[in-house]
Protein backbone atom coordinates (compact mmCIF):
# COMPACT_ATOMS: atom_id res chain seq x y z
CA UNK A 1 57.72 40.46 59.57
CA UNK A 2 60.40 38.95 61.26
CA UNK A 3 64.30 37.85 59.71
CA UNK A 4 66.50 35.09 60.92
CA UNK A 5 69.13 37.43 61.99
CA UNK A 6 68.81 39.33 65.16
CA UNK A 7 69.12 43.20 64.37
CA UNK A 8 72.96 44.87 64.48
CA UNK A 9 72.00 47.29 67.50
CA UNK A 10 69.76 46.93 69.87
CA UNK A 11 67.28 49.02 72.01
CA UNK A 12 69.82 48.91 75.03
CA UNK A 13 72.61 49.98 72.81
CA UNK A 14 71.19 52.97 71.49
CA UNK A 15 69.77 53.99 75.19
CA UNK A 16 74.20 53.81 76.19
CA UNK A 17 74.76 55.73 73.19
CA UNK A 18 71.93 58.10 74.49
CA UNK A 19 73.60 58.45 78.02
CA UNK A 20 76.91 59.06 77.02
CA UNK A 21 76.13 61.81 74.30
CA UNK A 22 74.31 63.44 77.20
CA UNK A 23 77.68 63.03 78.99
CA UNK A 24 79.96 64.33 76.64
CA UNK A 25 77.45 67.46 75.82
CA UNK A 26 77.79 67.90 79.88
CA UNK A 27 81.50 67.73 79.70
CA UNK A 28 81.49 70.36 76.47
CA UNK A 29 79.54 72.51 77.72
CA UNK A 30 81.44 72.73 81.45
CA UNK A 31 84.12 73.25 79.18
CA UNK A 32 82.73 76.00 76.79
CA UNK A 33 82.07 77.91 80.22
CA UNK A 34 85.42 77.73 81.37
CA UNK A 35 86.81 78.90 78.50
CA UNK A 36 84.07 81.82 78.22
CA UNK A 37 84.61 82.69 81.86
CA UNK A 38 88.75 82.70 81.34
CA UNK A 39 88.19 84.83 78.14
CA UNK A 40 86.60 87.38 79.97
CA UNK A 41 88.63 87.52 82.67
CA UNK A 42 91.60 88.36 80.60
CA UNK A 43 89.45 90.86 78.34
CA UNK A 44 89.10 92.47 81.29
CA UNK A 45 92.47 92.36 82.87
CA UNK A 46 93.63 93.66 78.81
CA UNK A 47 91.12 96.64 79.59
CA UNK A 48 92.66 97.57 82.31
CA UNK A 49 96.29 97.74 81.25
CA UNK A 50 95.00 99.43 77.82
CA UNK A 51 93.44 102.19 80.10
CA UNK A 52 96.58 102.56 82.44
CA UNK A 53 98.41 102.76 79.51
CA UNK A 54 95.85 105.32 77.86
CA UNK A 55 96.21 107.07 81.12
CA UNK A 56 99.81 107.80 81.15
CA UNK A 57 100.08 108.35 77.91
CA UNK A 58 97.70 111.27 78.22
CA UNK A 59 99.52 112.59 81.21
CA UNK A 60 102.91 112.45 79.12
CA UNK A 61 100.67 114.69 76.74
CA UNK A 62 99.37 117.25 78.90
CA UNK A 63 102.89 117.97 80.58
């Protein structure tokens, strides 16, 4: 069955649409990382001043 109009998006525009949500999911996810990674870094940099903190406190304690 064919129609006298030609169709509103084509085979070529949904392959670009293709590519560049594989981009932007590329992009997000690089993104998600860095945030991840920078999370834990200062989890771990919080951990360590809560247990210096802990630390001296408990020496205050003991004297």
């Amino acid at each position: 069955m064919t129609t006298k109009y030609p169709p509103l998006i084509t085979q070529a525009d949904i392959e670009a649409i293709h590519q560049g949500n594989q981009l932007n999911r590329q992009v997000l996810q690089a993104g998600i990382r860095a945030l991840v990674n920078e999370v834990h870094e200062d989890n771990e940099q919080s951990s360590r001043v809560i247990r210096k903190v802990a630390d001296n406190n408990e020496i205050k304690v003991k004297q």
